[in-house]
N, C-alpha and C. Protein backbone atom coordinates (compact mmCIF):
# COMPACT_ATOMS: atom_id res chain seq x y z
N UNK A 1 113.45 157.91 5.57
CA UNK A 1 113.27 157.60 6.96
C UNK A 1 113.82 158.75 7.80
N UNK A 2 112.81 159.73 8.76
CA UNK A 2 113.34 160.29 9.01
C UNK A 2 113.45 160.28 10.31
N UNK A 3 114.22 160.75 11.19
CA UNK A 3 114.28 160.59 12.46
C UNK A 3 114.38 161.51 13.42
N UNK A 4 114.04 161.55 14.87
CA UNK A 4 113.87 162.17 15.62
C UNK A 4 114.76 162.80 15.93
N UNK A 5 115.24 164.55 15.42
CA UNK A 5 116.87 164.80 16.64
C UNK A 5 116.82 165.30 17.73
N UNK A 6 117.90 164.83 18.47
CA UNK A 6 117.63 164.75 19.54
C UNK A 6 119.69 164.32 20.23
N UNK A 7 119.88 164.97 20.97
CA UNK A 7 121.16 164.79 21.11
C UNK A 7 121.83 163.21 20.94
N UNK A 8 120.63 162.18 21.25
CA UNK A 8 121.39 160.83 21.40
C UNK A 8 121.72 160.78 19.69
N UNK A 9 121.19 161.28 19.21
CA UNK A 9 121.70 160.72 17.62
C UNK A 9 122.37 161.93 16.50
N UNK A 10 122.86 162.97 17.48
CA UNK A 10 123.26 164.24 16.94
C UNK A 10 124.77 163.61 16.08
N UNK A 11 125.41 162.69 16.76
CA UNK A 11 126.67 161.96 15.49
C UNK A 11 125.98 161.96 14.35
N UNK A 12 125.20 161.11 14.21
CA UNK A 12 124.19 160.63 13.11
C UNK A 12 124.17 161.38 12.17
N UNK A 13 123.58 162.29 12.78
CA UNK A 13 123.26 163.84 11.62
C UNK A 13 123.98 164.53 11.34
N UNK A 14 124.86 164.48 12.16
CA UNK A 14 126.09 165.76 11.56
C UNK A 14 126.87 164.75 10.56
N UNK A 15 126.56 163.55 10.76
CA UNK A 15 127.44 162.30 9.87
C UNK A 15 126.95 162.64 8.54
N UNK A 16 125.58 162.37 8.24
CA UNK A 16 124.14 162.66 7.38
C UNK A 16 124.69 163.77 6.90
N UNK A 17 124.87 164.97 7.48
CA UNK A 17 124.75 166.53 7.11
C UNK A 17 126.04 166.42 5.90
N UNK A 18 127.48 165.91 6.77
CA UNK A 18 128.34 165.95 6.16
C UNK A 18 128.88 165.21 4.29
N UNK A 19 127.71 163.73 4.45
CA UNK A 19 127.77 163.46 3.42
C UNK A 19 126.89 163.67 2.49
N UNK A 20 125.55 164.52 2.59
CA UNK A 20 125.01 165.74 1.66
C UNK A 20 125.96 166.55 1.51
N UNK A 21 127.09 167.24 1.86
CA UNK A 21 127.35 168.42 1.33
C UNK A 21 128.60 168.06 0.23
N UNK A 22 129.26 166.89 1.22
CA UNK A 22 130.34 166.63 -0.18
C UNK A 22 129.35 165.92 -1.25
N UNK A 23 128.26 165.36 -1.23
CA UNK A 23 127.71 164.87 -2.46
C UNK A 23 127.66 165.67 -3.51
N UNK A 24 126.71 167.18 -2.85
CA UNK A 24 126.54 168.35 -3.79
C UNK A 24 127.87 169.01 -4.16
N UNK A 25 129.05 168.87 -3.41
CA UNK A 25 130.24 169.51 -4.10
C UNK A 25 130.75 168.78 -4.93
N UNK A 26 130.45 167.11 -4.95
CA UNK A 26 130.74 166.74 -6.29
C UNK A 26 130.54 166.56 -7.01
N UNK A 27 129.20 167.08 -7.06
CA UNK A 27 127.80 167.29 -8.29
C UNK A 27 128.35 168.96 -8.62
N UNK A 28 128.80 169.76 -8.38
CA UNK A 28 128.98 170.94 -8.58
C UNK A 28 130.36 171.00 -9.50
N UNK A 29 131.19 169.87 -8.82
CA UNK A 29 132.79 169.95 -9.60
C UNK A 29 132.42 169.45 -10.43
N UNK A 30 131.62 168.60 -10.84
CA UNK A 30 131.32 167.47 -12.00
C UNK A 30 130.08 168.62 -13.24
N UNK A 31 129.76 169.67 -12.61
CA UNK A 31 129.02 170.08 -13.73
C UNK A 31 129.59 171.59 -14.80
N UNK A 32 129.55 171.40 -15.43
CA UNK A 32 130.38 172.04 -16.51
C UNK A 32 130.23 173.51 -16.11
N UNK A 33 131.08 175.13 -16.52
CA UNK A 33 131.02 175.97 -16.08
C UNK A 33 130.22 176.92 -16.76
N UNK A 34 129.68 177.44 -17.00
CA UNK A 34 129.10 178.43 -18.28
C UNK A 34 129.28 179.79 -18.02
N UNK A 35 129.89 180.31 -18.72
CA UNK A 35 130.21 181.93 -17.93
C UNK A 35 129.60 182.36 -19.54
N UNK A 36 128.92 183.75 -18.39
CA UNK A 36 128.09 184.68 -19.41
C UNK A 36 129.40 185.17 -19.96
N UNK A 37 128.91 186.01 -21.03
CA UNK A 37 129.66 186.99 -22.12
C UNK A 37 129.79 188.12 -20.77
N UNK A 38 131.37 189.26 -20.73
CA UNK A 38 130.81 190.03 -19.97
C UNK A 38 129.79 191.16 -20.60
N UNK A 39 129.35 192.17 -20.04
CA UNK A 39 128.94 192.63 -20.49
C UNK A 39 129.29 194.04 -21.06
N UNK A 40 131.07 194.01 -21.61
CA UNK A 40 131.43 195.10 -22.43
C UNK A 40 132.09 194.40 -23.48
N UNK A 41 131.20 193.15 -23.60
CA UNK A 41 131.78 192.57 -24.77
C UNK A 41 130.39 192.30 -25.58
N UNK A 42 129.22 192.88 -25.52
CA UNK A 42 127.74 192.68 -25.91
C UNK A 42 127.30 193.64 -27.00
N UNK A 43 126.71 193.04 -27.98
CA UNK A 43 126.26 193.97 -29.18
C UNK A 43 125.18 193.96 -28.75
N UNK A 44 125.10 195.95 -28.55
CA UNK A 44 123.75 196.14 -28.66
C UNK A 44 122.93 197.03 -29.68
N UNK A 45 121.72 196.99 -29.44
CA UNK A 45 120.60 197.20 -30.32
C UNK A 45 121.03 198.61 -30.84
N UNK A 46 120.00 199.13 -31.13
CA UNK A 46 119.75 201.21 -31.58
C UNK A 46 118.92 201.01 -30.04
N UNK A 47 117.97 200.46 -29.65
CA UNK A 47 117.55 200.95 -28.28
C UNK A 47 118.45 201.13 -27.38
N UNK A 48 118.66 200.14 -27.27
CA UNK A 48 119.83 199.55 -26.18
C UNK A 48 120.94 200.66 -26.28
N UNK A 49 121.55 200.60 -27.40
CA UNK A 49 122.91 201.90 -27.39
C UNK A 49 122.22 203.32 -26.96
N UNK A 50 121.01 203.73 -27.58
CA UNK A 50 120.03 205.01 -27.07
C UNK A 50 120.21 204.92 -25.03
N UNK A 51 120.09 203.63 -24.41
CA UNK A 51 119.59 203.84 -23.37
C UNK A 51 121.20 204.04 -22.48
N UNK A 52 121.55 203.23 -22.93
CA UNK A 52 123.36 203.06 -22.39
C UNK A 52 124.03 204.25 -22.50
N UNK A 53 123.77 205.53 -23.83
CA UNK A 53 124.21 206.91 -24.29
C UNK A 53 123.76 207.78 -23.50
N UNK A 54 122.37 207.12 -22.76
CA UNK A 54 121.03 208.50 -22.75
C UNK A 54 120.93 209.29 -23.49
N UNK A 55 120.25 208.85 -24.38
CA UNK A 55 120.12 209.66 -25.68
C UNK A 55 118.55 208.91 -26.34
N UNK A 56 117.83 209.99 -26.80
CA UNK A 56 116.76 209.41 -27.90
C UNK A 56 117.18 208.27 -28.73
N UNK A 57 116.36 207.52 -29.68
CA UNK A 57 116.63 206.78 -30.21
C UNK A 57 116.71 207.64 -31.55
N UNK A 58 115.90 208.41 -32.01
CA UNK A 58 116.38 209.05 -33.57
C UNK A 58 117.61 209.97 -33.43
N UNK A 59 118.09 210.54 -31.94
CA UNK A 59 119.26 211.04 -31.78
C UNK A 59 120.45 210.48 -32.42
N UNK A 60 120.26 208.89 -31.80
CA UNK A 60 121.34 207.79 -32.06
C UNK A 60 121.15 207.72 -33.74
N UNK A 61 120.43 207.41 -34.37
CA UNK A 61 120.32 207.44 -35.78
C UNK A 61 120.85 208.70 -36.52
N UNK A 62 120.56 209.66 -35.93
CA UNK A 62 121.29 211.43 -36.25
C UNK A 62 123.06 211.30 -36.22
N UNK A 63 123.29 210.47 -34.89
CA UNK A 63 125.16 210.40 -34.68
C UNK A 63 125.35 209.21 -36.15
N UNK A 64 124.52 208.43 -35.94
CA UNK A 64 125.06 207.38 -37.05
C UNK A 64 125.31 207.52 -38.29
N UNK A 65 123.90 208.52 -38.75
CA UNK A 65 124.65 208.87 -40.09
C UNK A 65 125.25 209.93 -40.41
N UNK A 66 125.61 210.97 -39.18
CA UNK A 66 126.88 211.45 -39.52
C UNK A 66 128.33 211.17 -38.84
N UNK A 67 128.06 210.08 -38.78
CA UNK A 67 129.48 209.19 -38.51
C UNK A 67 130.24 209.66 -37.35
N UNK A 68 129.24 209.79 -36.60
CA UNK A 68 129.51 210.73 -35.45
C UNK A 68 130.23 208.95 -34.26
N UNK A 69 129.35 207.91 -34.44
CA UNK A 69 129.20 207.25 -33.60
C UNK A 69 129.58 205.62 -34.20
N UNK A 70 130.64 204.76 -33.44
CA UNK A 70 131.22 203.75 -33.99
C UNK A 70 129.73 202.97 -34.11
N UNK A 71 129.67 202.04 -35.27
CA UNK A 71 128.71 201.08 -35.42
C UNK A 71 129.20 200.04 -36.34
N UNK A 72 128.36 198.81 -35.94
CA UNK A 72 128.60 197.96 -37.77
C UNK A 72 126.64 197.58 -37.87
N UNK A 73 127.00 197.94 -39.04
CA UNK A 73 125.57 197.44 -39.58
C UNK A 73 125.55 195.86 -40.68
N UNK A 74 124.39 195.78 -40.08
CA UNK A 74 124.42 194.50 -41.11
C UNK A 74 122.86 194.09 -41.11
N UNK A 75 122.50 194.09 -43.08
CA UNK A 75 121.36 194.57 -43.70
C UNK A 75 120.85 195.58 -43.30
N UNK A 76 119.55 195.62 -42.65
CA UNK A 76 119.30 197.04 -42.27
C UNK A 76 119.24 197.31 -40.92
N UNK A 77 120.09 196.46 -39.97
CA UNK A 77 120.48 196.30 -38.61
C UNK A 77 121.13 197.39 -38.37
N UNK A 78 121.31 197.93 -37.06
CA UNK A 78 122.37 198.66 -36.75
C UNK A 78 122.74 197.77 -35.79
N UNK A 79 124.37 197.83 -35.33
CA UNK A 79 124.40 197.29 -33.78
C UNK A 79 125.64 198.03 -33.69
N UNK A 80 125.46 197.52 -31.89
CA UNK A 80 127.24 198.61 -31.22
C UNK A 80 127.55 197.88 -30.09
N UNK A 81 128.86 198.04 -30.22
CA UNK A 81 129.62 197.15 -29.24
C UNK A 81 129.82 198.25 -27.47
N UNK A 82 129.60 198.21 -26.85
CA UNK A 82 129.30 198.24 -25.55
C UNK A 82 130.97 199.33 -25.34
N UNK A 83 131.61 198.43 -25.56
CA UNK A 83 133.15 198.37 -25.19
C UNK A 83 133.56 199.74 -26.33
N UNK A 84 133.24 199.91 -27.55
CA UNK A 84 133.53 200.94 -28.87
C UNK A 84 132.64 202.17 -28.13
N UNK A 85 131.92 201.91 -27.45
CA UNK A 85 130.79 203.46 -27.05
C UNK A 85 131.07 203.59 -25.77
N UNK A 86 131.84 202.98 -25.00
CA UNK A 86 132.58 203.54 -23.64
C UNK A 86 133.45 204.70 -23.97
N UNK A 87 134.62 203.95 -25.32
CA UNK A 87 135.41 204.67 -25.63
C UNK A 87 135.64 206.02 -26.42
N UNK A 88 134.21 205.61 -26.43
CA UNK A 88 133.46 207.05 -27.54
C UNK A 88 133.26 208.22 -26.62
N UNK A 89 132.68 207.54 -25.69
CA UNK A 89 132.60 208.51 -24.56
C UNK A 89 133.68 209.31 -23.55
N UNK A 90 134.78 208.17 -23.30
CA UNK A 90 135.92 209.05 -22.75
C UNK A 90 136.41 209.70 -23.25
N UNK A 91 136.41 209.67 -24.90
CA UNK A 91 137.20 210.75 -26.22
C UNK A 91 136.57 211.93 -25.61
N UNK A 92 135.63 212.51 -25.58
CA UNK A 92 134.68 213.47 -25.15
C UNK A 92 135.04 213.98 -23.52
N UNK A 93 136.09 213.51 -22.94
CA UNK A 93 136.60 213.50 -21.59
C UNK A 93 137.13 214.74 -21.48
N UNK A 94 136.70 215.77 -20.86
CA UNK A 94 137.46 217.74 -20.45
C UNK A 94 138.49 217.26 -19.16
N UNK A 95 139.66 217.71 -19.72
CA UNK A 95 140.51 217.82 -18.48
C UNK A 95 140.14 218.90 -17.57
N UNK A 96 140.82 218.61 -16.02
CA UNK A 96 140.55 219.38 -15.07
C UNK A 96 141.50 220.76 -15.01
N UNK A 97 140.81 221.14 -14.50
CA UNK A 97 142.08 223.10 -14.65
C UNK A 97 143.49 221.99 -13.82
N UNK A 98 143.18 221.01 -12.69
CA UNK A 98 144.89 220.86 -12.40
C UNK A 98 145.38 220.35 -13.78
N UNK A 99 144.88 219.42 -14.26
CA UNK A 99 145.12 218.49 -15.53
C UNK A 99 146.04 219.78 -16.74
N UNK A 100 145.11 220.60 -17.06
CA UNK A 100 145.41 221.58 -17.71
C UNK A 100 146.68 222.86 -17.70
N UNK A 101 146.78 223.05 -15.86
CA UNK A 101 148.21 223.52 -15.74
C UNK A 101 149.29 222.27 -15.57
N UNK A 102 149.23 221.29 -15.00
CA UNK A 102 150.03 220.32 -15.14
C UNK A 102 151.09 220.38 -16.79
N UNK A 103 149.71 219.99 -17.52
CA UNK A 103 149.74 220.09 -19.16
C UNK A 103 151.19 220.97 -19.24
N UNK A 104 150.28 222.12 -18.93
CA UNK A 104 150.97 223.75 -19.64
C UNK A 104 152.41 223.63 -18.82
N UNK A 105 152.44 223.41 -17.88
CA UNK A 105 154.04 223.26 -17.23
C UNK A 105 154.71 221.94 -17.55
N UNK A 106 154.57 221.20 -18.19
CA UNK A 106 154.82 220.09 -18.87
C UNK A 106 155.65 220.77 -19.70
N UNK A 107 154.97 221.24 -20.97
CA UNK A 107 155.19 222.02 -21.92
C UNK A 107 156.40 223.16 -21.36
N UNK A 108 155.99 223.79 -20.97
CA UNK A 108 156.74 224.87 -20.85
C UNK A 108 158.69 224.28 -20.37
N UNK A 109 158.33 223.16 -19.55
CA UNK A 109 159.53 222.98 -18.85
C UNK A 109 160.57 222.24 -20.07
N UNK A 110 159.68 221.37 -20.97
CA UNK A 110 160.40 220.85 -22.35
C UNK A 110 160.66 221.64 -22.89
N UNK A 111 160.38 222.84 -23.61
CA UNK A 111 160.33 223.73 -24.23
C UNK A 111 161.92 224.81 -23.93
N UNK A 112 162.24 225.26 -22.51
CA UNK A 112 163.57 225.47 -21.76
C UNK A 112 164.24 224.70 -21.82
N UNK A 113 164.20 223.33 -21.97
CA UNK A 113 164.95 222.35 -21.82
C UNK A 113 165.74 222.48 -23.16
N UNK A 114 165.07 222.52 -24.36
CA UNK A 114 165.30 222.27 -25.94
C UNK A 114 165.64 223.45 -26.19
């Protein structure tokens, strides 16, 4: 039944409005939560690791079998964890020339010290 709005019955509806919304908030508290996996916790494919690397896909097969690149295989699967090929990648991280004199005066100042 729906009705005309119109200021004489604007209580009405905001009455109406108000008990739709707590209905749906307690249809919302009442429904269970499902949280995705994130996504540096995801095994992925030989494509998938190819596209995430930027790299060919027989490239990725080239790092794999020379153990260049973390994997687990299973039968004739390959897969890779998201989170193991981040870290693959920061290994590969060049310090900056400050990084590098920082370093060297690091060193040097232990070195007088001892």
């Amino acid at each position: 039944m729906v009705k005309e709005m119109c200021f004489d019955n604007l209580p009405e509806a905001v009455g109406l409005l108000i008990e739709k919304v707590e209905s749906l908030e307690k249809m919302l508290m009442e429904k269970p939560v499902h949280h995705q996996p994130t996504q540096t916790k995801q095994l992925l494919t030989v494509r998938e690791a190819a596209e995430f690397l930027s790299l060919a896909v027989p490239t990725v097969y080239s790092m794999v079998s020379r153990g260049d690149l973390p994997h687990m295989k299973r039968s004739k699967r390959l897969y890779f964890d998201r989170e193991e090929l981040m870290s693959y990648l920061k290994q590969g991280r060049q310090q900056t020339n400050d990084e590098v004199r920082e370093s060297a005066l690091d060193c040097l100042t232990k070195k007088r010290r001892g």
